[in-house]
PDB file of N, CA and C in Angstrom:
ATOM      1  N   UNK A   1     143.062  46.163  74.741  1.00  0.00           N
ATOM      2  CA  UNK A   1     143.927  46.677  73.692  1.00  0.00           C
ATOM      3  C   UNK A   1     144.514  47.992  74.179  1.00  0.00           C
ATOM      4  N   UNK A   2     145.743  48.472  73.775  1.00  0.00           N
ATOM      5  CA  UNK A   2     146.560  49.374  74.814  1.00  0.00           C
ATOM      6  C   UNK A   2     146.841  50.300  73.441  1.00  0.00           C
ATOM      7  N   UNK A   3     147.599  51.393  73.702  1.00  0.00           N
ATOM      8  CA  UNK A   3     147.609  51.948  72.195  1.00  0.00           C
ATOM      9  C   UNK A   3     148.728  51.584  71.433  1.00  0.00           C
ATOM     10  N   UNK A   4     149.475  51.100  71.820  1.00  0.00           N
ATOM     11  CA  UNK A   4     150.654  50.153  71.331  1.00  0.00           C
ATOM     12  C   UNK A   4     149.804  48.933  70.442  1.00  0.00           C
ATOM     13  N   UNK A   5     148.886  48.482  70.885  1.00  0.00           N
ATOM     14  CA  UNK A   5     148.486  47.249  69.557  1.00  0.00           C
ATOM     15  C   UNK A   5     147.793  48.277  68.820  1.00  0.00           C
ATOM     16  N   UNK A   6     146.726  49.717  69.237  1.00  0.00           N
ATOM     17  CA  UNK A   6     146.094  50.074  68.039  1.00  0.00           C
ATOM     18  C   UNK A   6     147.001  50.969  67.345  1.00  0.00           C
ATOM     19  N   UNK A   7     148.106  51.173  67.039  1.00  0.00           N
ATOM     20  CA  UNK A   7     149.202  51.827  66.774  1.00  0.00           C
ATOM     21  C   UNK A   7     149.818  50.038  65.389  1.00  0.00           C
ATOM     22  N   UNK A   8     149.943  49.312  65.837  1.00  0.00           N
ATOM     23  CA  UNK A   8     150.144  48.031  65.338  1.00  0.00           C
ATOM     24  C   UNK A   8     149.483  47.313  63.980  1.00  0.00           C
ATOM     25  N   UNK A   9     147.992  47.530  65.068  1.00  0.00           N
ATOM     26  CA  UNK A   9     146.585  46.934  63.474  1.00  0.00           C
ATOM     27  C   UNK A   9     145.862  48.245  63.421  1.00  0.00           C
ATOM     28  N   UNK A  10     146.587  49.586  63.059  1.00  0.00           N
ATOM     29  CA  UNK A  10     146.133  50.310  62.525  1.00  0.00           C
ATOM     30  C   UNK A  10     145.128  50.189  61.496  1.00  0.00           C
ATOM     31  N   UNK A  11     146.050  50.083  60.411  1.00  0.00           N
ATOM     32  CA  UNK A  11     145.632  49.761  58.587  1.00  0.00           C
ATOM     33  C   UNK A  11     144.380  48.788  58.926  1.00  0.00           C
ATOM     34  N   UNK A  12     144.415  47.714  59.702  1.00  0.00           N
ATOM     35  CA  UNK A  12     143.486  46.794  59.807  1.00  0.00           C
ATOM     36  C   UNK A  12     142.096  47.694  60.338  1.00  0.00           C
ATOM     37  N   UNK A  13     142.584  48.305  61.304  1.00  0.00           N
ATOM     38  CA  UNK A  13     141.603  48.738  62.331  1.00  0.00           C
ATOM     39  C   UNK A  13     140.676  49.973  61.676  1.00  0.00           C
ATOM     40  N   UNK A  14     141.116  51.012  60.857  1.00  0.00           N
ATOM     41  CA  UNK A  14     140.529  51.963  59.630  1.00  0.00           C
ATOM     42  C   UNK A  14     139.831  51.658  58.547  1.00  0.00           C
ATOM     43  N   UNK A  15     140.318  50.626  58.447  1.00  0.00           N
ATOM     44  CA  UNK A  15     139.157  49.816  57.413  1.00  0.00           C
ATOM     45  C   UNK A  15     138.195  49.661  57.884  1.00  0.00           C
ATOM     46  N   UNK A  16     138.140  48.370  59.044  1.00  0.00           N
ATOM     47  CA  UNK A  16     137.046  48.872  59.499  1.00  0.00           C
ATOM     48  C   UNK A  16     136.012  49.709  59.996  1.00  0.00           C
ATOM     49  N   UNK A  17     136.987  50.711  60.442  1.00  0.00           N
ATOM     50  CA  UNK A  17     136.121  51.848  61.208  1.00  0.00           C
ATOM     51  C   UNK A  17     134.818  52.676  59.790  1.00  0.00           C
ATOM     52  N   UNK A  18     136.072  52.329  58.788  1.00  0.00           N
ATOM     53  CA  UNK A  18     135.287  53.076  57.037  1.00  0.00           C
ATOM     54  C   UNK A  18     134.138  52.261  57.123  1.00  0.00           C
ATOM     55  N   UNK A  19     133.948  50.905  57.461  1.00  0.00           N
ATOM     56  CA  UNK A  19     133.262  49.984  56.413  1.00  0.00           C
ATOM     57  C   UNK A  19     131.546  50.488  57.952  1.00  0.00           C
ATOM     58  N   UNK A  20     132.547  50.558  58.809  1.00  0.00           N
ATOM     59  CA  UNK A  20     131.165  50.554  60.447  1.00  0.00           C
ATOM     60  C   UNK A  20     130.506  52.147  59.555  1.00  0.00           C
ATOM     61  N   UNK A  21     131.062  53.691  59.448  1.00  0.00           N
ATOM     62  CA  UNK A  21     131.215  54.807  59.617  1.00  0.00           C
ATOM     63  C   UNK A  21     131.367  55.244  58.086  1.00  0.00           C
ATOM     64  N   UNK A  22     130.415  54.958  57.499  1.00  0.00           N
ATOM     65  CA  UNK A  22     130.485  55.665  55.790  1.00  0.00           C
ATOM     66  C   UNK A  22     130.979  56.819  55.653  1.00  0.00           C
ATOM     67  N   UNK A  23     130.867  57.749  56.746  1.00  0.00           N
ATOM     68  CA  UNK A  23     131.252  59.390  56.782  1.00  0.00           C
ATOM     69  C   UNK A  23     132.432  58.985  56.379  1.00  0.00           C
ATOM     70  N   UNK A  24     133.077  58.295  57.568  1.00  0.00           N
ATOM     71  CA  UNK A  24     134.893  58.686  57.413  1.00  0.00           C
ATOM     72  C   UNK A  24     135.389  58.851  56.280  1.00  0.00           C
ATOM     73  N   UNK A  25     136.449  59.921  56.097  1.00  0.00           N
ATOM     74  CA  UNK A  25     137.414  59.417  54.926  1.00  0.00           C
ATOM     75  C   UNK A  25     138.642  59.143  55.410  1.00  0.00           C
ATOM     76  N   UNK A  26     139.516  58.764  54.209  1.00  0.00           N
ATOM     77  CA  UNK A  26     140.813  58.830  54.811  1.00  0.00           C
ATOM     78  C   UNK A  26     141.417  59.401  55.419  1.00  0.00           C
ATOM     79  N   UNK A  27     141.266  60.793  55.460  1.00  0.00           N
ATOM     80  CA  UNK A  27     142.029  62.311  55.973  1.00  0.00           C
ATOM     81  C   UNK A  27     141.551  61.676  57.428  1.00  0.00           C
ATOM     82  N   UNK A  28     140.371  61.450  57.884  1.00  0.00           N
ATOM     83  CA  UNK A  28     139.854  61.279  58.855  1.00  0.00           C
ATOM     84  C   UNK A  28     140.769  60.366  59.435  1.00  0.00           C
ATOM     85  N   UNK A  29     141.090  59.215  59.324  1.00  0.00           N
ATOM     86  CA  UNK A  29     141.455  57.736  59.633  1.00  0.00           C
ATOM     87  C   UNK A  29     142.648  57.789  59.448  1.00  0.00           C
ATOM     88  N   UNK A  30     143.498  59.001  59.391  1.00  0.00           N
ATOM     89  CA  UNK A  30     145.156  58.681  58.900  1.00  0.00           C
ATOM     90  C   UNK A  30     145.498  59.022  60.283  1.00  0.00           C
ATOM     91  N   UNK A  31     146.126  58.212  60.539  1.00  0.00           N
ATOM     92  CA  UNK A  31     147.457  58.500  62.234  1.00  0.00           C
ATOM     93  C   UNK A  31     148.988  58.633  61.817  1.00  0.00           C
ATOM     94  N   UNK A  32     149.120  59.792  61.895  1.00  0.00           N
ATOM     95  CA  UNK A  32     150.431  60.444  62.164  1.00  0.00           C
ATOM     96  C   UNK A  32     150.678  60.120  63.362  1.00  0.00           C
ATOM     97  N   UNK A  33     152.421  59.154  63.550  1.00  0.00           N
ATOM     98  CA  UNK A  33     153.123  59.077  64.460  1.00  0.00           C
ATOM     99  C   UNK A  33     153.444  60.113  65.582  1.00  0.00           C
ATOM    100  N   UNK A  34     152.408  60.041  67.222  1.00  0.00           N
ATOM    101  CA  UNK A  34     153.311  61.440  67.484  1.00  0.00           C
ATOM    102  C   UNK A  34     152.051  62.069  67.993  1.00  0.00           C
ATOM    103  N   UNK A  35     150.571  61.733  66.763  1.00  0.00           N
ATOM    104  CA  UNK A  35     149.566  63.195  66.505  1.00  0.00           C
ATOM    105  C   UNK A  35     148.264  62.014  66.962  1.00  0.00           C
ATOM    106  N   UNK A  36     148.506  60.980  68.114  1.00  0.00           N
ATOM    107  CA  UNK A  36     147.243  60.292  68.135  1.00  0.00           C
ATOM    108  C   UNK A  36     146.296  61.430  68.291  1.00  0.00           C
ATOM    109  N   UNK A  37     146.260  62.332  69.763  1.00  0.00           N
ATOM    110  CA  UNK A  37     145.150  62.935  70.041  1.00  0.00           C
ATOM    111  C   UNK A  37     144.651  63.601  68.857  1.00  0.00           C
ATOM    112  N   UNK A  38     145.359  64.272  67.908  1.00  0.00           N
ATOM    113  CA  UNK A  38     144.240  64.929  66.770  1.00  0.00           C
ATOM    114  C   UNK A  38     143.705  63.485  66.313  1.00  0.00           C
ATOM    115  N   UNK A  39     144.266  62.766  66.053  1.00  0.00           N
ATOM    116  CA  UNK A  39     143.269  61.866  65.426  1.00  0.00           C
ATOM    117  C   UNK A  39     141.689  61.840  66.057  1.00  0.00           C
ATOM    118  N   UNK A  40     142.285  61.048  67.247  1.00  0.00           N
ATOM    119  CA  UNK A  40     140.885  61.151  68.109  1.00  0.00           C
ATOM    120  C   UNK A  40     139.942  62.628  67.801  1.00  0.00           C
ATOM    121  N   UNK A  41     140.393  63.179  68.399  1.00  0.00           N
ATOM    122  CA  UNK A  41     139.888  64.521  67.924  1.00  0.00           C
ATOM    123  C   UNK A  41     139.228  64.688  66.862  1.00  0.00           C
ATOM    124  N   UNK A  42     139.801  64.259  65.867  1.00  0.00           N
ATOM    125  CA  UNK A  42     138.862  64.424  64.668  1.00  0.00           C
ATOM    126  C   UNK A  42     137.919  62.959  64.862  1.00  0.00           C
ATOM    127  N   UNK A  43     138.527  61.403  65.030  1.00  0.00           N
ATOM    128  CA  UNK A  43     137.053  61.119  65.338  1.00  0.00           C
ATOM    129  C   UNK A  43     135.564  61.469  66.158  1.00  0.00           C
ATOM    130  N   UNK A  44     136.421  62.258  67.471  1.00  0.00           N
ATOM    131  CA  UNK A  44     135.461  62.515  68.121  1.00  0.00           C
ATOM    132  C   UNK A  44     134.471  63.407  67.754  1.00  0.00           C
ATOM    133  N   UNK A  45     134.568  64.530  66.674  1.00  0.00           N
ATOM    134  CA  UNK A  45     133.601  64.903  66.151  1.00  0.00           C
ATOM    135  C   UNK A  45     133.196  65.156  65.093  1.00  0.00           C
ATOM    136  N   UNK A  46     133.512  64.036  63.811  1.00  0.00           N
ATOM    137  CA  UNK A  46     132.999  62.782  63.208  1.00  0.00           C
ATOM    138  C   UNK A  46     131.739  62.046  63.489  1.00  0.00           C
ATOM    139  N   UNK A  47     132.155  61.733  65.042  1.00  0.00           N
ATOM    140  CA  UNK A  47     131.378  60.570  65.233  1.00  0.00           C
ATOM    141  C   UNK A  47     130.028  60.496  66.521  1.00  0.00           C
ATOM    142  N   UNK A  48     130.837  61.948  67.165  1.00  0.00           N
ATOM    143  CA  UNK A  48     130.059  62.172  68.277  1.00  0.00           C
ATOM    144  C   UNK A  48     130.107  61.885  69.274  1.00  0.00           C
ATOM    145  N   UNK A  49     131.535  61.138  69.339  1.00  0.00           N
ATOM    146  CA  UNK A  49     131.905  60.035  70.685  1.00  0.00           C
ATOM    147  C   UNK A  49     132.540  60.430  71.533  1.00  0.00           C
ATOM    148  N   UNK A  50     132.797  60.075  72.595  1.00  0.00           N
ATOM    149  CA  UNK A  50     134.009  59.902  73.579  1.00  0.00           C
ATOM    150  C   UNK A  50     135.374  59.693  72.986  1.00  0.00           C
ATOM    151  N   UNK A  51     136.527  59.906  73.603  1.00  0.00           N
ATOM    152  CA  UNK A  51     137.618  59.185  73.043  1.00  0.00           C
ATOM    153  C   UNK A  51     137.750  57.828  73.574  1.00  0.00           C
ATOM    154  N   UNK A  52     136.583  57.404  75.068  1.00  0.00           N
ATOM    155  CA  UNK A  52     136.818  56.625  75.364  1.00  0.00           C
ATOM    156  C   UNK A  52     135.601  55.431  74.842  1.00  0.00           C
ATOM    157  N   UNK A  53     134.413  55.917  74.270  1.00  0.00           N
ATOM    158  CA  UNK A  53     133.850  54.995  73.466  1.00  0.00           C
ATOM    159  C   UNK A  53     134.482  54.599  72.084  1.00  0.00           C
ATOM    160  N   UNK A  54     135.380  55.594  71.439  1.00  0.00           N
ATOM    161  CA  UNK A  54     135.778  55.309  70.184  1.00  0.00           C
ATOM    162  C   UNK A  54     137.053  54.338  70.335  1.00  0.00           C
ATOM    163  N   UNK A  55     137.378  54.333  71.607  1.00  0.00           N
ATOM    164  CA  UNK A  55     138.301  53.202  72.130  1.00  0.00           C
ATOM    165  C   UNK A  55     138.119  51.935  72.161  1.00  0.00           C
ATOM    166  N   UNK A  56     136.686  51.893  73.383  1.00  0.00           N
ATOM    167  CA  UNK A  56     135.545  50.182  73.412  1.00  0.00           C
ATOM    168  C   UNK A  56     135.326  50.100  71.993  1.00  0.00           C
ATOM    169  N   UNK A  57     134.913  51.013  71.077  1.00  0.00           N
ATOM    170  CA  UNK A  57     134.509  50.526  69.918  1.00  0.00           C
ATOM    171  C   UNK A  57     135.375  49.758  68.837  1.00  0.00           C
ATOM    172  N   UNK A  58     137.086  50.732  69.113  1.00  0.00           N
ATOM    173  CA  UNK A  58     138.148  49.587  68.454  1.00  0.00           C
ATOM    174  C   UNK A  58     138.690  48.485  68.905  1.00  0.00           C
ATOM    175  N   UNK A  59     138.190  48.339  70.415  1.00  0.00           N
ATOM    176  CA  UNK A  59     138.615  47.032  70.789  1.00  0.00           C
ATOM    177  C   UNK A  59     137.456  45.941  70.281  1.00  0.00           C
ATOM    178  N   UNK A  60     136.477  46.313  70.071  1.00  0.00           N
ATOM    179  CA  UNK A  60     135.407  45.255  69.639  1.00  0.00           C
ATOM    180  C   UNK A  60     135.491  45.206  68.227  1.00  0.00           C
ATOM    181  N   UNK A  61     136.220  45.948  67.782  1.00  0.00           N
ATOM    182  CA  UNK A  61     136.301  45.620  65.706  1.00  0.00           C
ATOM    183  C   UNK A  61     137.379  44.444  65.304  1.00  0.00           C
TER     184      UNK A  61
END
């Protein structure tokens, strides 16, 4: 998955991440066009991860 599809099944892909990750909220899980790295960023310490495990982890959701 390249960031062009997770850019795609976003909406799909945040849901799940909510339903894996009770913490998240929305604020967390919103992608602004433009602002991936804050996103990551804020998952990454959220979650404790890599940007590149929080990556394997959306390709396996």
């Amino acid at each position: 998955m390249n960031d062009l599809q997770i850019k795609g099944n976003w909406n799909e892909l945040k849901g799940k991440l909510k339903q894996e990750y009770s913490q998240l909220t929305e604020d967390d899980v919103t992608m602004v066009e433009g602002k991936e790295d804050e996103l990551f960023g804020r998952l990454q310490k959220k979650l404790g991860k890599t940007k590149e495990e929080i990556i394997n982890e959306l390709k396996n959701l």
